[in-house]
Protein backbone atom coordinates (compact mmCIF):
# COMPACT_ATOMS: atom_id res chain seq x y z
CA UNK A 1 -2.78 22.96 3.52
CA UNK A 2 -0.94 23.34 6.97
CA UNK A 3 2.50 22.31 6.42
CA UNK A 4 3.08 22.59 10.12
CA UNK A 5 -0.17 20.18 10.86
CA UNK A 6 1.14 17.61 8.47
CA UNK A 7 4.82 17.96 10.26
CA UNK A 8 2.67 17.24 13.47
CA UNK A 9 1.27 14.11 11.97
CA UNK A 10 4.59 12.89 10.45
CA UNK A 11 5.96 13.59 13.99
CA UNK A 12 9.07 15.53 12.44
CA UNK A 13 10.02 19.12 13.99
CA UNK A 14 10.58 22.01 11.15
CA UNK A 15 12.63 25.13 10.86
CA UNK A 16 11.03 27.63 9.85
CA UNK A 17 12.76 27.38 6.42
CA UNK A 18 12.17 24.04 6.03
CA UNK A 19 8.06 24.71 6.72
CA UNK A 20 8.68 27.53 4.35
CA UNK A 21 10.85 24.60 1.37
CA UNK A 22 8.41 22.16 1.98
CA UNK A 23 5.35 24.14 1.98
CA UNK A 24 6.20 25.41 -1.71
CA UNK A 25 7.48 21.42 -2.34
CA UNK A 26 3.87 20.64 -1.50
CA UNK A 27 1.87 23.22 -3.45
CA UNK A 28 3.70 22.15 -6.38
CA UNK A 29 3.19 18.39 -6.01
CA UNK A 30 -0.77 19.38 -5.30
CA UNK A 31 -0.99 21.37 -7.97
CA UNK A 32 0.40 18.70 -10.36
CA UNK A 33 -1.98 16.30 -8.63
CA UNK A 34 -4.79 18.57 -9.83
CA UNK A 35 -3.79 18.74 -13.05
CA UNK A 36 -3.44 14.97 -13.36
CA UNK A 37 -7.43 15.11 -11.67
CA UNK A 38 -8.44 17.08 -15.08
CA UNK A 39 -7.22 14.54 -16.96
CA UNK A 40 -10.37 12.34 -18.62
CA UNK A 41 -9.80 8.65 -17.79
CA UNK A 42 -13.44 7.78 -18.32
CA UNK A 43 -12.68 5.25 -21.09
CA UNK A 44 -9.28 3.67 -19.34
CA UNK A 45 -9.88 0.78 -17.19
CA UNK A 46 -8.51 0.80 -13.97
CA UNK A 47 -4.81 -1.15 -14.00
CA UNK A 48 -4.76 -2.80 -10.62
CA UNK A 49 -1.93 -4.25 -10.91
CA UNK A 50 0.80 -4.78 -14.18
CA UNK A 51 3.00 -7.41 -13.18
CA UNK A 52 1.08 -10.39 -14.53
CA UNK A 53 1.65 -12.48 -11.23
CA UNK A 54 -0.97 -14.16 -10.15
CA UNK A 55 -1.58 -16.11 -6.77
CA UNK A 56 2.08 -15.78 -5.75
CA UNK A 57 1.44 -16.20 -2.45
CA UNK A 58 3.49 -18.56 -0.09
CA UNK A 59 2.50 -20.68 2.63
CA UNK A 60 3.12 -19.41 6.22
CA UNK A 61 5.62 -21.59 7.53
CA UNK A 62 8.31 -21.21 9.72
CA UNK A 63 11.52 -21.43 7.95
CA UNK A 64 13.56 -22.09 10.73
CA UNK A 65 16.05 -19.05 9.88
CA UNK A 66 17.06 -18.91 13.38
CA UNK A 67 15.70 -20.37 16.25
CA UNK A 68 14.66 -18.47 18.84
CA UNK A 69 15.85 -19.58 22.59
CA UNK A 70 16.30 -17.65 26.09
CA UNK A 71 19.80 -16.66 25.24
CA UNK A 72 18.09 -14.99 21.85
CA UNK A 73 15.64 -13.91 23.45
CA UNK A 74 17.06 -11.59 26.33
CA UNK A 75 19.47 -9.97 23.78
CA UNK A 76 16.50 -8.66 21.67
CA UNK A 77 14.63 -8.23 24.57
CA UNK A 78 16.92 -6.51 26.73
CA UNK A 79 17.46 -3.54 23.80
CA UNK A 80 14.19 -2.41 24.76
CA UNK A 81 13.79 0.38 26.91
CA UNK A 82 10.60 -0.60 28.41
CA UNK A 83 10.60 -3.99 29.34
CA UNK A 84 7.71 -6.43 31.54
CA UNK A 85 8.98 -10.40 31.78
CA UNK A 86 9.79 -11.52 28.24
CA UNK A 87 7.47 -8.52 26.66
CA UNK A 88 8.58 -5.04 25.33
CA UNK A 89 6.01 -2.58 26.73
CA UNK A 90 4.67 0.20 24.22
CA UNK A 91 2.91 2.98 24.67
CA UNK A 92 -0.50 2.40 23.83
CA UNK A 93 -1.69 3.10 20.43
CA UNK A 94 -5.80 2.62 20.62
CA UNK A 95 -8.00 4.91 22.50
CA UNK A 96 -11.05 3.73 24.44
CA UNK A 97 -14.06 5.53 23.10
């Protein structure tokens, strides 16, 4: 695996001894993966999840923490670099095929 395409990915810039730490960091945690792929789970059933909860979902309400106004508003707003009206402006993040 490319340790220098993944930093690419992650967006992070390496040293060269960093690509070189975390290049042995993630041959080791691959090569424990594989060994934990040789393992035979055929007769465990899969634990989705271990916490018992069930349904704990709430209901999508506005609490009212803090209300927004114009005041509110242009403070969070005007952090932004990129600003249009009341909007922070991204860069896009879907491509057109």
């Amino acid at each position: 695996m490319d340790i220098k395409h993944i930093a690419q990915l992650a967006r992070i810039k390496l040293t060269k001894g960093e690509e070189t730490k975390f290049g042995k960091e993630l041959a080791s945690i691959l090569d424990f993966v594989n060994q934990l792929n040789k393992v035979d789970t055929s007769g465990i059933d899969p634990a989705y999840q271990i916490t018992g909860l069930v349904n704990s979902y709430r209901g999508d309400e506005h609490r009212k923490d803090f209300e927004m106004d114009e005041k509110l508003n242009e403070k969070l707003i005007g952090q932004a670099p990129h600003r249009q009206d009341r909007f922070i402006k991204v860069k896009s993040v879907l491509r057109k095929p």
